[in-house]
Each structure stands twice: as C-alpha cells, then as structure tokens.
PDB file of N, CA and C in Angstrom:
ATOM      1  N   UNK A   1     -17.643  15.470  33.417  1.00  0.00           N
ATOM      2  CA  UNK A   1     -16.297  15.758  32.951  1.00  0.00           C
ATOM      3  C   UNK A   1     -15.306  14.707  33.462  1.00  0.00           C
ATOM      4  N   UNK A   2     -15.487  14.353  34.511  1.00  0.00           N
ATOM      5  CA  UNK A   2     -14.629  13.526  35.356  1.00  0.00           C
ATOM      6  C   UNK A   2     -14.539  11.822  34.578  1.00  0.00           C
ATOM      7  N   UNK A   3     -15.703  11.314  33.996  1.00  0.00           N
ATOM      8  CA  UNK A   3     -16.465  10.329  33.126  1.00  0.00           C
ATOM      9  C   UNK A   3     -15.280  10.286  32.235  1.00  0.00           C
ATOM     10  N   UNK A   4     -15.726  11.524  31.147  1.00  0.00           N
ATOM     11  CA  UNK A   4     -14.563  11.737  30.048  1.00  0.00           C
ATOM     12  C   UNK A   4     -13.238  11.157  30.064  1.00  0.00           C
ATOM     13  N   UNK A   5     -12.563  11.818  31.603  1.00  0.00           N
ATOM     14  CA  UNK A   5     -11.154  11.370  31.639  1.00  0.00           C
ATOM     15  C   UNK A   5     -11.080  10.238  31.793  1.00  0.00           C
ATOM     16  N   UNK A   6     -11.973   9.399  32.195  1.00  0.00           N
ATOM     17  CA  UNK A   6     -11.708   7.754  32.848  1.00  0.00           C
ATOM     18  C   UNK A   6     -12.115   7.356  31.266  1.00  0.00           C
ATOM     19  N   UNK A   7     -12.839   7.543  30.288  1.00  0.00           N
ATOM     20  CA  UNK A   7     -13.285   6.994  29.151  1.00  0.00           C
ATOM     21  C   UNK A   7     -11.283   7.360  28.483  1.00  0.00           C
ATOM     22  N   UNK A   8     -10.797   8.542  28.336  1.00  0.00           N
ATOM     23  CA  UNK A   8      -9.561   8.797  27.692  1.00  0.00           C
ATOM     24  C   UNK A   8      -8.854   7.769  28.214  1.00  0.00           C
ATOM     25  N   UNK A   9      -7.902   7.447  29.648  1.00  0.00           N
ATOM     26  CA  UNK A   9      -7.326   6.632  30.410  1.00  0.00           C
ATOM     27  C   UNK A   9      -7.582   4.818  30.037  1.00  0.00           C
ATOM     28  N   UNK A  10      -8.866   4.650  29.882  1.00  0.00           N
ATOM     29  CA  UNK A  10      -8.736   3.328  29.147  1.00  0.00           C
ATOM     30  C   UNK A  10      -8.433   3.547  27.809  1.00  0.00           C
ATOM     31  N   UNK A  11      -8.635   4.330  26.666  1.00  0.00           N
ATOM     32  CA  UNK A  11      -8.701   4.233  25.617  1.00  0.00           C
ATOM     33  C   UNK A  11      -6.992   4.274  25.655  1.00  0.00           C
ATOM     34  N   UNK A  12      -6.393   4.647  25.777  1.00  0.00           N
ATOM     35  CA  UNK A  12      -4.960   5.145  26.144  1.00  0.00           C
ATOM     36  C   UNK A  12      -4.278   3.577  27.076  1.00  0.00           C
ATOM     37  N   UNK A  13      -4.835   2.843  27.550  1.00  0.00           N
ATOM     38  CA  UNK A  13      -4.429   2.269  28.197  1.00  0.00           C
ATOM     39  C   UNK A  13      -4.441   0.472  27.401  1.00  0.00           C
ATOM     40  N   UNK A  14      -5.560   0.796  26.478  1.00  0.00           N
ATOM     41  CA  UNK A  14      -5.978  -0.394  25.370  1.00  0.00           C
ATOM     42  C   UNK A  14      -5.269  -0.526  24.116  1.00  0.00           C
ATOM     43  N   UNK A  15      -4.422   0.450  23.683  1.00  0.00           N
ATOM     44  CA  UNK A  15      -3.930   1.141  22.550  1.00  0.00           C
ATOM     45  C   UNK A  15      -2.702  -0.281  22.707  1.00  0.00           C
ATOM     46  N   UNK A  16      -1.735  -0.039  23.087  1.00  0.00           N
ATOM     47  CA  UNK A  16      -1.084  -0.984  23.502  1.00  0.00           C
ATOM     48  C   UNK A  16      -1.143  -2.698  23.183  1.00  0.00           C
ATOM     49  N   UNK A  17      -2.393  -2.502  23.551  1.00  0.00           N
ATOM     50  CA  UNK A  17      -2.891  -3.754  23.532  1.00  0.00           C
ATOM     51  C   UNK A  17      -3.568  -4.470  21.970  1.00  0.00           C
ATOM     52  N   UNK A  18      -3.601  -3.823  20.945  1.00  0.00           N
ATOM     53  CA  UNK A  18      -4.549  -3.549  19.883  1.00  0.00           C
ATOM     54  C   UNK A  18      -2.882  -3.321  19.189  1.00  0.00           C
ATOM     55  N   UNK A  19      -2.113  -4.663  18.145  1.00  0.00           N
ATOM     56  CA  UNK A  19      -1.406  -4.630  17.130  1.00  0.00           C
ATOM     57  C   UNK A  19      -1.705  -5.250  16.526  1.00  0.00           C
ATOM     58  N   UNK A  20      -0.651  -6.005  15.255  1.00  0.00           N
ATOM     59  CA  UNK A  20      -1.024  -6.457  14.126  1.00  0.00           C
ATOM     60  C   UNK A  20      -0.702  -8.315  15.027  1.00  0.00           C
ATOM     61  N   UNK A  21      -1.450  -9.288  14.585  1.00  0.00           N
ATOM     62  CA  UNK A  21      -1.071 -10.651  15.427  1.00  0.00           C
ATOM     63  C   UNK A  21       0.102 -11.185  14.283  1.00  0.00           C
ATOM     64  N   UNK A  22       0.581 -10.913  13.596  1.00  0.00           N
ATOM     65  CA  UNK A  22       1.342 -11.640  12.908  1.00  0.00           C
ATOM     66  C   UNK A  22       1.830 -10.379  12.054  1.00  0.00           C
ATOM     67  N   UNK A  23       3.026 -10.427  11.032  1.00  0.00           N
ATOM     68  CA  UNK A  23       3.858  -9.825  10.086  1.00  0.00           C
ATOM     69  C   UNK A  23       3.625 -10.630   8.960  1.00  0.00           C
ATOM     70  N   UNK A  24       2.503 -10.059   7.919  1.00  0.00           N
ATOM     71  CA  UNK A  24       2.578 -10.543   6.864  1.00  0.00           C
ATOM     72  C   UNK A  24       3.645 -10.764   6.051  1.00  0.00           C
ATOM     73  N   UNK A  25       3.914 -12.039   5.510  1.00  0.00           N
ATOM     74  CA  UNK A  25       5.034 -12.301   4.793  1.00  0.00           C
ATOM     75  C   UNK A  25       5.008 -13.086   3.741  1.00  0.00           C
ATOM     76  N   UNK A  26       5.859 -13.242   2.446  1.00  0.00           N
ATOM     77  CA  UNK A  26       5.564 -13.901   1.724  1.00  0.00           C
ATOM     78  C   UNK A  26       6.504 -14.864   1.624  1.00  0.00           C
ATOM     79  N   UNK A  27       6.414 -16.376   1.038  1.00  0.00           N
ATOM     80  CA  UNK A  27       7.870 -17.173   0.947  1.00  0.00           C
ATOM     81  C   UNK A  27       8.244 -16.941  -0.206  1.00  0.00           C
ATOM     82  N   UNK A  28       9.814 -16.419  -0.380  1.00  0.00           N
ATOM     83  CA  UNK A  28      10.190 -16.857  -2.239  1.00  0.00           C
ATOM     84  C   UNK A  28      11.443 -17.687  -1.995  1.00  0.00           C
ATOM     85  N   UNK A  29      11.055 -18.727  -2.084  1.00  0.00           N
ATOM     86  CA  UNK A  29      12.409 -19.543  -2.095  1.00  0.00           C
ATOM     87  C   UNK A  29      13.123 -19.705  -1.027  1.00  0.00           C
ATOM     88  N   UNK A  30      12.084 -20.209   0.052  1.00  0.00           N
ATOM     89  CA  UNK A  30      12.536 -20.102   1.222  1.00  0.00           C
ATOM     90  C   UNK A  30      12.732 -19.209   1.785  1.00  0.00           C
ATOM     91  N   UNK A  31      12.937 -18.369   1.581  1.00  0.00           N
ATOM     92  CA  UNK A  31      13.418 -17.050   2.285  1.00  0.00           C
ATOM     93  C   UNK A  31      11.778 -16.258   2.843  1.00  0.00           C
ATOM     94  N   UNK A  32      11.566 -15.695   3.725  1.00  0.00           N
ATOM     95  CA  UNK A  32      10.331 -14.871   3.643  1.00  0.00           C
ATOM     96  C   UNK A  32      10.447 -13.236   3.603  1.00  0.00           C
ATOM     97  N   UNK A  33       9.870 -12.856   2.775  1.00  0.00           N
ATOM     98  CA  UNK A  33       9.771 -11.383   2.602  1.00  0.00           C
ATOM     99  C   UNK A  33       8.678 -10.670   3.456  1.00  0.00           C
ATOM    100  N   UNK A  34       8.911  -9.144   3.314  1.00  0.00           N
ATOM    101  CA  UNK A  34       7.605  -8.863   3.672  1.00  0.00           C
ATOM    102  C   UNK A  34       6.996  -8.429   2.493  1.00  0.00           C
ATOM    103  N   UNK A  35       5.222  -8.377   2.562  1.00  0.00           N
ATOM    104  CA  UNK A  35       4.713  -9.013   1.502  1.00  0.00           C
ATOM    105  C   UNK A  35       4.337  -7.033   1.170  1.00  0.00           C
ATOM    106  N   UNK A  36       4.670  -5.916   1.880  1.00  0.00           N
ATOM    107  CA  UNK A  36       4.831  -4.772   1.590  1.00  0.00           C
ATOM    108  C   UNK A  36       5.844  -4.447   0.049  1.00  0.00           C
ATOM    109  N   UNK A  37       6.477  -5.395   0.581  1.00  0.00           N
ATOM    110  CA  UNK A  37       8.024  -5.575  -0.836  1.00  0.00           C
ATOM    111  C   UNK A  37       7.418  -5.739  -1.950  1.00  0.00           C
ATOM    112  N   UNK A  38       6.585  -7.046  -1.736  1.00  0.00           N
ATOM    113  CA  UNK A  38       6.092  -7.581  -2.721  1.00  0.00           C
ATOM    114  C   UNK A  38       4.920  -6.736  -3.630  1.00  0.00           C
ATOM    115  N   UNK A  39       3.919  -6.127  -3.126  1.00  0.00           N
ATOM    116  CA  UNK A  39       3.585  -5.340  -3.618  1.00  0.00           C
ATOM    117  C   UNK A  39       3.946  -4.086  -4.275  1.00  0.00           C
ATOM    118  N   UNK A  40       5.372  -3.741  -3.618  1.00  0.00           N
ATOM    119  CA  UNK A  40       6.358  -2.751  -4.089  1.00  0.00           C
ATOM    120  C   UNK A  40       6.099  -2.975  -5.531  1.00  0.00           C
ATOM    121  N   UNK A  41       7.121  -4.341  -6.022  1.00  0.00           N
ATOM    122  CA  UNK A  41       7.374  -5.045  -6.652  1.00  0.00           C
ATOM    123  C   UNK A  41       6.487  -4.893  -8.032  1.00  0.00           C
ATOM    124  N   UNK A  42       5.320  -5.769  -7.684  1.00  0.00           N
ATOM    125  CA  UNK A  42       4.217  -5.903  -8.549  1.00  0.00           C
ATOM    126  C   UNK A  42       3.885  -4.650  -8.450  1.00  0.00           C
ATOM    127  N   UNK A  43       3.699  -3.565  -8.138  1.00  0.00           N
ATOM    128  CA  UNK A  43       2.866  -2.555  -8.525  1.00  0.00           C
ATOM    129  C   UNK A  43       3.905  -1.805  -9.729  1.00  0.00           C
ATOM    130  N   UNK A  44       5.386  -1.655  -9.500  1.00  0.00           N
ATOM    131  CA  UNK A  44       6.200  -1.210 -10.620  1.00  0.00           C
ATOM    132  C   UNK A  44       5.862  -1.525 -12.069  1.00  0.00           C
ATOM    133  N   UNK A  45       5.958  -3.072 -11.686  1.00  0.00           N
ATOM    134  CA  UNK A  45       5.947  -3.925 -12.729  1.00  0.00           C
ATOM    135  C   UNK A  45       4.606  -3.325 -13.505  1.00  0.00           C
ATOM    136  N   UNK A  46       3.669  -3.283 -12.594  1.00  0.00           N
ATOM    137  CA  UNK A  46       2.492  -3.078 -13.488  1.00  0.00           C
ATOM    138  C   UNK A  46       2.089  -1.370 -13.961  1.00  0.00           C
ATOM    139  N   UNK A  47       2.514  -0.499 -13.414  1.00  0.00           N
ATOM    140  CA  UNK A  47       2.636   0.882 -13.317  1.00  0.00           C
ATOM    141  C   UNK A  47       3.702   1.018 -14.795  1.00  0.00           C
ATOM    142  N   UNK A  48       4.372   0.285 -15.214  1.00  0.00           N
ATOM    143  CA  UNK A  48       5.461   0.252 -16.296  1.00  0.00           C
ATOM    144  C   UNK A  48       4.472  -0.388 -17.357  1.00  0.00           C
ATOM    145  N   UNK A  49       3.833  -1.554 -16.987  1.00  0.00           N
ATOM    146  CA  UNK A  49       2.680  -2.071 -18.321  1.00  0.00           C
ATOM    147  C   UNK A  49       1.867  -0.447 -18.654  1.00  0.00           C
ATOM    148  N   UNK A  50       1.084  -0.251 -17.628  1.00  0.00           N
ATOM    149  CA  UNK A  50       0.665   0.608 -18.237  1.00  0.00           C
ATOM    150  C   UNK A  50       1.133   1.871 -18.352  1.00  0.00           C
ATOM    151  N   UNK A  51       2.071   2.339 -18.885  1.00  0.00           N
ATOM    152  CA  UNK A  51       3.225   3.595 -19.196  1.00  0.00           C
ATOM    153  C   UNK A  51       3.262   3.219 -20.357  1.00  0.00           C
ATOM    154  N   UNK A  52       3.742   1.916 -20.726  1.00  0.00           N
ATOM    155  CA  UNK A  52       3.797   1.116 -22.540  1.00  0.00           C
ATOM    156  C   UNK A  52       2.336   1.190 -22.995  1.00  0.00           C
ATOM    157  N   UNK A  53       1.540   1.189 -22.288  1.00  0.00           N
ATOM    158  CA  UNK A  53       0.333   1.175 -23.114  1.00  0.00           C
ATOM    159  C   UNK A  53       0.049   2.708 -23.178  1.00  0.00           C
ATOM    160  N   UNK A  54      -0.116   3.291 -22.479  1.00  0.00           N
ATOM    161  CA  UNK A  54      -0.242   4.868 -22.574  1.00  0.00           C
ATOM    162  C   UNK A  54       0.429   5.497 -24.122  1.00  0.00           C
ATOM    163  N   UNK A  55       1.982   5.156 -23.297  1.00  0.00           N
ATOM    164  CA  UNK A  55       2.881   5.528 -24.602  1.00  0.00           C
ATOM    165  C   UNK A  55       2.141   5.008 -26.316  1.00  0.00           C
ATOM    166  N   UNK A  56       1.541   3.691 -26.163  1.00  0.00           N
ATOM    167  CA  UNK A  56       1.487   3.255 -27.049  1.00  0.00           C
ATOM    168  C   UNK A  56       0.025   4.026 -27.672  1.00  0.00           C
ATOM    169  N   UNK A  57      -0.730   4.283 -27.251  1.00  0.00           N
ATOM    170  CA  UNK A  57      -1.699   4.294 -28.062  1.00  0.00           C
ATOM    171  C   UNK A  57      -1.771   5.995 -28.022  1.00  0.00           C
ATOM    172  N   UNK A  58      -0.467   6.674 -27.394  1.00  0.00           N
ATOM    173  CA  UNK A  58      -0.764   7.914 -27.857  1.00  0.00           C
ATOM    174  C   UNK A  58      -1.219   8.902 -26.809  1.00  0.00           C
ATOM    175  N   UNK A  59      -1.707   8.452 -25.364  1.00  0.00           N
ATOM    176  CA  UNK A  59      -2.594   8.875 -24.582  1.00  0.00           C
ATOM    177  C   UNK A  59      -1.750   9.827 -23.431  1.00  0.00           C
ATOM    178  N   UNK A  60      -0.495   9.468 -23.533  1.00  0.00           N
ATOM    179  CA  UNK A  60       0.441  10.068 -22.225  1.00  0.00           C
ATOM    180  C   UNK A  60       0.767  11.402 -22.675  1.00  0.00           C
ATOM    181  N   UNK A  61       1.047  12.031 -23.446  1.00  0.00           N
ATOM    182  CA  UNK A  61       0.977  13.355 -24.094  1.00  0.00           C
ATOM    183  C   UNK A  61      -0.261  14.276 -23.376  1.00  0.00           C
ATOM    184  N   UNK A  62      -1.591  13.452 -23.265  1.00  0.00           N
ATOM    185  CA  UNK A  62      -2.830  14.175 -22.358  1.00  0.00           C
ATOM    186  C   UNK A  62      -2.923  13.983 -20.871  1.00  0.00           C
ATOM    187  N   UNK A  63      -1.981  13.308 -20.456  1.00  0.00           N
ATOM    188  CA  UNK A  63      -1.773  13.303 -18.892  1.00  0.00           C
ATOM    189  C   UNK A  63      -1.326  14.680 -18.421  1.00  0.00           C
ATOM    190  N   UNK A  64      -1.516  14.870 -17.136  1.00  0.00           N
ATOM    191  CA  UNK A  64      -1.034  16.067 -16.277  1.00  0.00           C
ATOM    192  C   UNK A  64       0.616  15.419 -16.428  1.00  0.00           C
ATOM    193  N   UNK A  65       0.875  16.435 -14.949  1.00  0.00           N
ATOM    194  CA  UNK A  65       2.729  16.223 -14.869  1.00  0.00           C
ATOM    195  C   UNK A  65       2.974  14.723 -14.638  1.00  0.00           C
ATOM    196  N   UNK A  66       4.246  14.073 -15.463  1.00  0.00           N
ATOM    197  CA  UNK A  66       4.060  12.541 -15.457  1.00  0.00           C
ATOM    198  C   UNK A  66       4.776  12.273 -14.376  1.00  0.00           C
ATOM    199  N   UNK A  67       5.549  13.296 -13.545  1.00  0.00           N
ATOM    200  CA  UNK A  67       6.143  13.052 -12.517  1.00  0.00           C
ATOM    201  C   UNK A  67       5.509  13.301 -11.312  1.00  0.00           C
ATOM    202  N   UNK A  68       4.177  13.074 -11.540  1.00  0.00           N
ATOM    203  CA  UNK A  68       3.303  13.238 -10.596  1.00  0.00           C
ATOM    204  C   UNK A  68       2.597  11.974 -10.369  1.00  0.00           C
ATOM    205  N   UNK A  69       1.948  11.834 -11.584  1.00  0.00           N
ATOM    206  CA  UNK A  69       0.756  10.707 -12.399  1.00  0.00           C
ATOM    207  C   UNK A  69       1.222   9.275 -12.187  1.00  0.00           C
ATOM    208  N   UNK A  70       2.689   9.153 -12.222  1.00  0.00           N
ATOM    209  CA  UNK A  70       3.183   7.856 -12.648  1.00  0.00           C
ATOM    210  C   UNK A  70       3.514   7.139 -11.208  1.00  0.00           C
ATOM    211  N   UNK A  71       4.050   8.014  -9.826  1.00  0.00           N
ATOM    212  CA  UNK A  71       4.342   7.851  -8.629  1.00  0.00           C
ATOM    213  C   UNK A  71       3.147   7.405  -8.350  1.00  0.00           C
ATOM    214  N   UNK A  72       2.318   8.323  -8.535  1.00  0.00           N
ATOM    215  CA  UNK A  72       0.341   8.198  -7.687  1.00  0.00           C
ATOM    216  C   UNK A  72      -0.085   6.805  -8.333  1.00  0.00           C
ATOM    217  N   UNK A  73      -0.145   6.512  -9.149  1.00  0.00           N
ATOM    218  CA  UNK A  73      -0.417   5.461  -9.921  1.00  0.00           C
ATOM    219  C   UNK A  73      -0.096   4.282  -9.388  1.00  0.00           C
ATOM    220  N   UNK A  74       1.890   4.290  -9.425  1.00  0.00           N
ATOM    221  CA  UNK A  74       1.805   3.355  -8.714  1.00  0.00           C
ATOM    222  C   UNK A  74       1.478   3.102  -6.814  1.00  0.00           C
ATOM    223  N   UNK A  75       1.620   3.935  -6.446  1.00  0.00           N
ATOM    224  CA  UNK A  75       1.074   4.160  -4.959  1.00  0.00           C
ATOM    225  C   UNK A  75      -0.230   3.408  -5.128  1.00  0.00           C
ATOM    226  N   UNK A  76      -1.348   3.664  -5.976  1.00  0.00           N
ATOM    227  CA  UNK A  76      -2.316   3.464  -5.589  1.00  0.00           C
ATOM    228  C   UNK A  76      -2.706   1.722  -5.870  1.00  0.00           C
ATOM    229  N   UNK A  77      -1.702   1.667  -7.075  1.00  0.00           N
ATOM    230  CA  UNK A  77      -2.032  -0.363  -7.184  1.00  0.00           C
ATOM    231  C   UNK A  77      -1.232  -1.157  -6.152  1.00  0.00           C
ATOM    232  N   UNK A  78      -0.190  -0.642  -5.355  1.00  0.00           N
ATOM    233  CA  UNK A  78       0.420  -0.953  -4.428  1.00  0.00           C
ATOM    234  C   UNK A  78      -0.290  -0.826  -3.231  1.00  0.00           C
ATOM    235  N   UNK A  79      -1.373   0.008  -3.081  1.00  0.00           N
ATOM    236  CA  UNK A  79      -2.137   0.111  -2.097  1.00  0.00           C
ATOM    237  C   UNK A  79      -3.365  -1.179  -2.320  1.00  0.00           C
ATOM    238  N   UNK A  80      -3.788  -1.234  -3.408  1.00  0.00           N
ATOM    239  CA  UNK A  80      -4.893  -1.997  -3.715  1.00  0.00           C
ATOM    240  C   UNK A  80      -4.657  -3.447  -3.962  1.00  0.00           C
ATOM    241  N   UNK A  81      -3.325  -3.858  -4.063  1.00  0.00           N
ATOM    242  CA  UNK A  81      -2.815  -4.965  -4.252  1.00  0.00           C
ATOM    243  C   UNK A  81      -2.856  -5.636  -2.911  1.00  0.00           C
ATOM    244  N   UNK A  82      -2.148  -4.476  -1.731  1.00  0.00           N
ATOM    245  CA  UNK A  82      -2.379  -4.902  -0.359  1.00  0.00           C
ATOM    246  C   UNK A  82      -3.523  -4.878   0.303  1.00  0.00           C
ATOM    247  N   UNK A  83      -4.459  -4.327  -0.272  1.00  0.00           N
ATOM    248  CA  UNK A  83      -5.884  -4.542   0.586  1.00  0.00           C
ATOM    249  C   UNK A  83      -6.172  -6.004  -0.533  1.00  0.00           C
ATOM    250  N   UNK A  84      -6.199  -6.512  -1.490  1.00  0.00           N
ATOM    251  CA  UNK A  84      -6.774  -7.073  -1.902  1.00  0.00           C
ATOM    252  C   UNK A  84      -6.372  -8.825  -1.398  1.00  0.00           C
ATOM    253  N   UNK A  85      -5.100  -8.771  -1.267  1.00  0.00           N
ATOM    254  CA  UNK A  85      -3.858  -9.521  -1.137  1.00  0.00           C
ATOM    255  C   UNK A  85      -3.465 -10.029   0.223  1.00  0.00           C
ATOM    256  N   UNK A  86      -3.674  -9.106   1.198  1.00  0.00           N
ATOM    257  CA  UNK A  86      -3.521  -9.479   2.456  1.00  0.00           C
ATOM    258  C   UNK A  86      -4.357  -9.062   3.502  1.00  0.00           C
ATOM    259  N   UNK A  87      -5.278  -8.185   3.116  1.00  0.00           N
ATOM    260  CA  UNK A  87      -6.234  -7.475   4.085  1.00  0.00           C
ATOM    261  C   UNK A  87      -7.149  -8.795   4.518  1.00  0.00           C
TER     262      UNK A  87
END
C-alpha cells in the first residue's frame, strides 16, 4: 500500500512537467494565428459546402434535428482537420 502512494506522488509530481513544447500556430500575413482558429475556420467553410449539397440533392429533409447534425458535423471536421494538420 505504502508502494502505491510513492507510485501516485511521482505521477503527480511529473504532470507538471509533461506540456505542449510549442503553441501551434499558423502565419497569415505575418501575423500568427492559432492554428485552433484556423480549423475553426475551414471546418465552417466546409460544414456549409456540405449543407448546399445536402440541400441540393434533397437529402437534409432525412436528417435528424439540424440543430444538432450541423454543430456535430462541424465539430467533428474541425477535430479531424486538427489531428490531420497538426498532430
């Protein structure tokens, strides 16, 4: 038992020590962003392509609640943009 606590006490004590080495960023024009933005960004952009295509061919009428669908959606290319992009 005594083991345990000395295993917790470093783990707790390493935590600290264990961040990110840099702040991903992107340049636009000199300026640097963070590249979280940027994916903001692009995932709208693309979460809106496909809303026009939905709309278009008829298909958004068979979606669940769109005020559900359309947030998650983009959450998730904004997520995948950043693993793909900066991970």
């Amino acid at each position: 038992m005594r083991k345990l606590g000395k295993t917790w006490l470093l783990c707790l004590a390493v935590i600290p020590c264990v961040s990110c080495s840099r702040a991903p960023s992107v340049e636009v024009i000199g300026s640097f962003f963070p590249a979280w933005m940027f994916c903001i960004i692009a995932s709208l952009i693309i979460t809106g392509l496909i809303r026009l295509e939905l709309a278009r061919r008829g298909l958004e009428t068979k979606l669940g609640p769109l005020v559900i669908f359309y947030p998650s959606v983009a959450v998730a290319i904004s997520c995948l943009l950043w693993f793909i992009l900066f991970a």
